[in-house]
Each structure stands twice: as structure tokens, then as C-alpha cells.
PDB file of N, CA and C in Angstrom:
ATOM      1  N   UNK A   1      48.710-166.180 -83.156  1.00  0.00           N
ATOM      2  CA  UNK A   1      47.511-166.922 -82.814  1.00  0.00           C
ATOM      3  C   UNK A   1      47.219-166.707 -81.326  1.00  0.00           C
ATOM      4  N   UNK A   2      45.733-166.398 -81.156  1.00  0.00           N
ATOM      5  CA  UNK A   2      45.754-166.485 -79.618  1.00  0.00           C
ATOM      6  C   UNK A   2      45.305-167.583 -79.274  1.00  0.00           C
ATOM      7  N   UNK A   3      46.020-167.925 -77.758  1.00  0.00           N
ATOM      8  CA  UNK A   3      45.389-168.928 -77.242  1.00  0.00           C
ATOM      9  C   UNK A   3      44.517-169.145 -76.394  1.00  0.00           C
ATOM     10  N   UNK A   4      43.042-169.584 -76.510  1.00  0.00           N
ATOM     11  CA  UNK A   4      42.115-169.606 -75.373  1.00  0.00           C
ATOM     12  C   UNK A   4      42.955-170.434 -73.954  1.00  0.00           C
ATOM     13  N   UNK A   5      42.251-170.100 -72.768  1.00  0.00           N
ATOM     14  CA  UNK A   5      42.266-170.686 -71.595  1.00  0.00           C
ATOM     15  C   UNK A   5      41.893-172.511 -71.996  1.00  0.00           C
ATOM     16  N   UNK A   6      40.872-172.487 -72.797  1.00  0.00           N
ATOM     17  CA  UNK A   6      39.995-173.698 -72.866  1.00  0.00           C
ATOM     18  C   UNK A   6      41.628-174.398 -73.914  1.00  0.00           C
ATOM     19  N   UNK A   7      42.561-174.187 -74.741  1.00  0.00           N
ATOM     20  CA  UNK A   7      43.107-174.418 -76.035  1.00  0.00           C
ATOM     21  C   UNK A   7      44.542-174.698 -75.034  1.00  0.00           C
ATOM     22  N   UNK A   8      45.091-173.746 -74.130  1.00  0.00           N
ATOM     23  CA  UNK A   8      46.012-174.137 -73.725  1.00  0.00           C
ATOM     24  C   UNK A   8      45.545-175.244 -72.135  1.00  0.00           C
ATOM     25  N   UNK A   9      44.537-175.476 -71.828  1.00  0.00           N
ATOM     26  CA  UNK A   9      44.300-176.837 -70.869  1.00  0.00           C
ATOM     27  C   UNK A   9      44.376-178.384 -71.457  1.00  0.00           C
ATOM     28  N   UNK A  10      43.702-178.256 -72.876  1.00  0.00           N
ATOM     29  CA  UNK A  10      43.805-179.255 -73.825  1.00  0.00           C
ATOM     30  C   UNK A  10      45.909-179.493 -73.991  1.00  0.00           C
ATOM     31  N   UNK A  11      46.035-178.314 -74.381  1.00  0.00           N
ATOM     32  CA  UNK A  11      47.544-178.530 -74.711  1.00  0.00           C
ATOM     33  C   UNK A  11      48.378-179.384 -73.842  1.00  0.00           C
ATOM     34  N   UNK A  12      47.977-179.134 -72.321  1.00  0.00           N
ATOM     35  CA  UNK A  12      48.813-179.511 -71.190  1.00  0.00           C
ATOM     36  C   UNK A  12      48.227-180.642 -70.886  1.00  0.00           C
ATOM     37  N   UNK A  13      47.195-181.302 -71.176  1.00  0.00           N
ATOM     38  CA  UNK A  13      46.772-182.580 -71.247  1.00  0.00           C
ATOM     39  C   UNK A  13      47.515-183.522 -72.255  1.00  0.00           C
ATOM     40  N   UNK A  14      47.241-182.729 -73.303  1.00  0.00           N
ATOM     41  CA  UNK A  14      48.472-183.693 -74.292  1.00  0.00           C
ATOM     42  C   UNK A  14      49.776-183.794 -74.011  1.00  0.00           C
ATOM     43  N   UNK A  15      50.465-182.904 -73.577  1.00  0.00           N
ATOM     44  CA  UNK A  15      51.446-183.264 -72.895  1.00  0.00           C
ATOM     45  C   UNK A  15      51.971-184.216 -71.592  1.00  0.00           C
ATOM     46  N   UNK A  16      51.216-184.145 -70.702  1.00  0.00           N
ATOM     47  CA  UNK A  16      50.984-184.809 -69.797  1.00  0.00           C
ATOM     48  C   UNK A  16      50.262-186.464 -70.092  1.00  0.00           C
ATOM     49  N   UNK A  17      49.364-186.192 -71.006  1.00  0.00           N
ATOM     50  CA  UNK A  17      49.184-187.859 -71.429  1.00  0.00           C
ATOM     51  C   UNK A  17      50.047-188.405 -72.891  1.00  0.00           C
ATOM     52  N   UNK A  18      50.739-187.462 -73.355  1.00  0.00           N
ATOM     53  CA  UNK A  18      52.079-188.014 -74.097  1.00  0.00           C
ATOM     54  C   UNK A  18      53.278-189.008 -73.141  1.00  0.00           C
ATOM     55  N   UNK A  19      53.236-187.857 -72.140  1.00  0.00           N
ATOM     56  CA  UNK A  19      54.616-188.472 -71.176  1.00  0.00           C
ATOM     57  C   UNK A  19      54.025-190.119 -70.453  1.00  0.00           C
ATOM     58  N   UNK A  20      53.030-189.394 -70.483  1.00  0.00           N
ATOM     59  CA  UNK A  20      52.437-191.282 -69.594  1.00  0.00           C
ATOM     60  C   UNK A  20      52.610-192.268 -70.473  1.00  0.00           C
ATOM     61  N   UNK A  21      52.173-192.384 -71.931  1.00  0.00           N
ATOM     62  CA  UNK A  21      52.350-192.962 -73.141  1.00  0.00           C
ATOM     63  C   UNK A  21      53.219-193.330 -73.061  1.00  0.00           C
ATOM     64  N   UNK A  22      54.547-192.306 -73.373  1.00  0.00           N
ATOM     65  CA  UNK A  22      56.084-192.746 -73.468  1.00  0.00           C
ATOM     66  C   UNK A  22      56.416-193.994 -72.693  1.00  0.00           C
ATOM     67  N   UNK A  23      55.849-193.473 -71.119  1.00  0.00           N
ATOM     68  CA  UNK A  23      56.189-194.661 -70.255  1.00  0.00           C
ATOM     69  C   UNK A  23      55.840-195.740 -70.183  1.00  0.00           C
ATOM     70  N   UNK A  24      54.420-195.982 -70.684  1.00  0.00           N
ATOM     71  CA  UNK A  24      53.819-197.181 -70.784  1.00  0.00           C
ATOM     72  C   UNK A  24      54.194-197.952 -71.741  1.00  0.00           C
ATOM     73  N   UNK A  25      54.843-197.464 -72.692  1.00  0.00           N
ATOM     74  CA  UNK A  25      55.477-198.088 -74.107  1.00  0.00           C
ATOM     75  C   UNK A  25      56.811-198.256 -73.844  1.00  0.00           C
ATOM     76  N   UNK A  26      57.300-197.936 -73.257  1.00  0.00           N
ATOM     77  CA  UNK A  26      58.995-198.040 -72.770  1.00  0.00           C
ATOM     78  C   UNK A  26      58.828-199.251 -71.931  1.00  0.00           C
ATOM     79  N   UNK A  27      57.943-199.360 -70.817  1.00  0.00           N
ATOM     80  CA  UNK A  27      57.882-200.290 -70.296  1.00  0.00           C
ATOM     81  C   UNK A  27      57.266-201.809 -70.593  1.00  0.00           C
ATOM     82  N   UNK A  28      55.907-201.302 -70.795  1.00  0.00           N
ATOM     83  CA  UNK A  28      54.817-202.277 -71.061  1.00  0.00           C
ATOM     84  C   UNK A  28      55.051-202.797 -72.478  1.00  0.00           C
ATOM     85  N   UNK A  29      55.494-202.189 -73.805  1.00  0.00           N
ATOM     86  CA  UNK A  29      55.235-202.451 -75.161  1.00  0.00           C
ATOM     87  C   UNK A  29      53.787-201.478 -75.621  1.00  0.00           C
ATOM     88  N   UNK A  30      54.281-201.647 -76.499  1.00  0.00           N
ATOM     89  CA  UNK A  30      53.043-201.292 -77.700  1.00  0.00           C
ATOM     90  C   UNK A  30      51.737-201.498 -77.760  1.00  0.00           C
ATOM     91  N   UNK A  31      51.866-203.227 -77.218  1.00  0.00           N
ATOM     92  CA  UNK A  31      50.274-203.700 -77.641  1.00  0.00           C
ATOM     93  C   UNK A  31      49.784-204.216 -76.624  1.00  0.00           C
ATOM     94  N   UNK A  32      50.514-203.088 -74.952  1.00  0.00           N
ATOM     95  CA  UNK A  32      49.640-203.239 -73.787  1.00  0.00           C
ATOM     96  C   UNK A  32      48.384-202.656 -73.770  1.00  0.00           C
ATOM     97  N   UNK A  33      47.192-203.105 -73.220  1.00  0.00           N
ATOM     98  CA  UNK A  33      46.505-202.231 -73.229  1.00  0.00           C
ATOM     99  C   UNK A  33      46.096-201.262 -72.793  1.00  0.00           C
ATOM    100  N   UNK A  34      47.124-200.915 -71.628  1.00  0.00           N
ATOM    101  CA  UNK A  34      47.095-199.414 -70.922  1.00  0.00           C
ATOM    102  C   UNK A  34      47.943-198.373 -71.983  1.00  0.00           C
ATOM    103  N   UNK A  35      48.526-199.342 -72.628  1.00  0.00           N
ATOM    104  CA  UNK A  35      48.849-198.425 -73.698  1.00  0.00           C
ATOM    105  C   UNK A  35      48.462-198.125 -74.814  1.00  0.00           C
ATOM    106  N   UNK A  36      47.791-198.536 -75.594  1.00  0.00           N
ATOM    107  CA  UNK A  36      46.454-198.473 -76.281  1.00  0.00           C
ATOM    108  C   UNK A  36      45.588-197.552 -76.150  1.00  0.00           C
ATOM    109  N   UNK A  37      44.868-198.126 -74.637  1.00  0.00           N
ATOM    110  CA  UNK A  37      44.430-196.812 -74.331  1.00  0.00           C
ATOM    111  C   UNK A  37      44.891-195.494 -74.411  1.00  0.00           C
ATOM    112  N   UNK A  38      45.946-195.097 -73.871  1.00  0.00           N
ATOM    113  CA  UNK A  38      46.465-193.795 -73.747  1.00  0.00           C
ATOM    114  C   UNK A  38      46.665-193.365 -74.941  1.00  0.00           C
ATOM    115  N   UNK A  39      47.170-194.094 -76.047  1.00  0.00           N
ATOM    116  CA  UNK A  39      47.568-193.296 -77.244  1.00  0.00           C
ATOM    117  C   UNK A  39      46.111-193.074 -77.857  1.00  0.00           C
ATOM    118  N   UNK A  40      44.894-194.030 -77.743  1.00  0.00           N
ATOM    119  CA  UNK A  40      43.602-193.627 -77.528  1.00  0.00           C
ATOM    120  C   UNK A  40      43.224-192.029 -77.442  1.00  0.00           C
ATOM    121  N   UNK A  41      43.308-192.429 -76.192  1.00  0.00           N
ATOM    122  CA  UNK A  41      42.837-190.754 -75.368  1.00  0.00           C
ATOM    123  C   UNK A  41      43.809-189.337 -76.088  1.00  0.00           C
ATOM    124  N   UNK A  42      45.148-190.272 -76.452  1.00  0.00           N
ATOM    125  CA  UNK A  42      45.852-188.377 -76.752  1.00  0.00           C
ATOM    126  C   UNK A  42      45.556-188.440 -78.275  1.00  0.00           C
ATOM    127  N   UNK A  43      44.686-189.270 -78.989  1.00  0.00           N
ATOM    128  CA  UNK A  43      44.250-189.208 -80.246  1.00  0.00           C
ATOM    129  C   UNK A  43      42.983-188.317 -80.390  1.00  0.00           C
ATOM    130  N   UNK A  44      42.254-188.291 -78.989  1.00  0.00           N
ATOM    131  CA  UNK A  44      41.026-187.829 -78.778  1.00  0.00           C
ATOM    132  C   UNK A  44      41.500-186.175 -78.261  1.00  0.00           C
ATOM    133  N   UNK A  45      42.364-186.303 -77.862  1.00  0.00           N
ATOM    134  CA  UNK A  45      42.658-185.043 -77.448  1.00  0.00           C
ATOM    135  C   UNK A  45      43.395-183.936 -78.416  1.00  0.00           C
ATOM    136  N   UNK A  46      44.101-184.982 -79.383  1.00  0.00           N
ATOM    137  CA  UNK A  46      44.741-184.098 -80.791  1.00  0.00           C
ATOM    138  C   UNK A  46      43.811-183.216 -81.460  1.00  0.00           C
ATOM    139  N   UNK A  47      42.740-184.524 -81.397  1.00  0.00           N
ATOM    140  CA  UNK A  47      41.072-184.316 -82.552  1.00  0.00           C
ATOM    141  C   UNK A  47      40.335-182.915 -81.725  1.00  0.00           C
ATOM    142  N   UNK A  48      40.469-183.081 -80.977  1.00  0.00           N
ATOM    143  CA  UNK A  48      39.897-181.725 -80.166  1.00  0.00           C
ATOM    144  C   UNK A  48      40.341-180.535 -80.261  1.00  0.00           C
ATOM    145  N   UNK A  49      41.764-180.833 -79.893  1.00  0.00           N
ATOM    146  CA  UNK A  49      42.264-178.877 -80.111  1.00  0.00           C
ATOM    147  C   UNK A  49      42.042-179.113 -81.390  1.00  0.00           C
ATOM    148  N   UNK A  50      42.348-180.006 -82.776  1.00  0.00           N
ATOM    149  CA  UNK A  50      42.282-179.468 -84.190  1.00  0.00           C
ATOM    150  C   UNK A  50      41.139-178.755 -84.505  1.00  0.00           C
ATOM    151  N   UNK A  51      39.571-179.112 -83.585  1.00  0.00           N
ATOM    152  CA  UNK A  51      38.657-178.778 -84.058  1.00  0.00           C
ATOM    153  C   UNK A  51      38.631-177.607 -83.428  1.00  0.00           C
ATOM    154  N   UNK A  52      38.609-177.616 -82.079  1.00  0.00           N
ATOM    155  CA  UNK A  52      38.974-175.761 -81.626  1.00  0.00           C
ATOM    156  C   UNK A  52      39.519-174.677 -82.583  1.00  0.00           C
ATOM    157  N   UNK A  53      41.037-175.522 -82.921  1.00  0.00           N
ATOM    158  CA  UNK A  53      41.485-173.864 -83.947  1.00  0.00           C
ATOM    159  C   UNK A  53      40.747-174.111 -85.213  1.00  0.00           C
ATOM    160  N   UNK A  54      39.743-174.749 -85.680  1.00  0.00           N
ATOM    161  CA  UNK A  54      39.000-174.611 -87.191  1.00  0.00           C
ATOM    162  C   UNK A  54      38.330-173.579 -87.309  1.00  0.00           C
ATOM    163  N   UNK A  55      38.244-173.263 -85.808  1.00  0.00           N
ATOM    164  CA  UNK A  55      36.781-172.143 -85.552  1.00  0.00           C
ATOM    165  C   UNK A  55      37.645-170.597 -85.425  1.00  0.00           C
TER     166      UNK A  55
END
């Protein structure tokens, strides 16, 4: 599979807002809402690359 420029920036975002996640849930709990948010955003960001490789 190749990977676009645009496919591996998404990637390193999810990674990078995974690790923040981790922390906010390690620390804060589950049903903080900075943590919420974040698992939010890397839900939005999953949905994105999936739709990238459809194409």
C-alpha cells in the first residue's frame, strides 16, 4: 500500500492524540471531559484516514 504525505500526517496525529488520551484517562478517568474530548477527536481522525484509503 502506498502511503500519501496527506495519510501518513493523519497517522502521526493519531498517534500523538492516542498518547494524550492514555494520559488523560490514567489520570483524569474516563468521564473527564478533556477526555471525552480527545477520544472525540481520535474518533474523527480514525473516520478520516478510513475514508482516505476507500479511495
Amino acid at each position: 500500500m502506498n502511503v500519501t504525505p496527506k495519510v501518513q500526517n493523519i497517522i502521526q496525529e493519531m498517534e500523538t492524540k492516542r498518547l494524550e488520551l492514555k494520559y488523560f484517562a490514567q489520570y483524569h478517568g474516563f468521564s473527564h471531559p478533556a477526555t471525552v474530548r480527545l477520544s472525540q477527536e481520535l474518533d474523527e481522525l480514525f473516520n478520516l484516514y478510513h475514508q482516505l484509503n476507500q479511495k
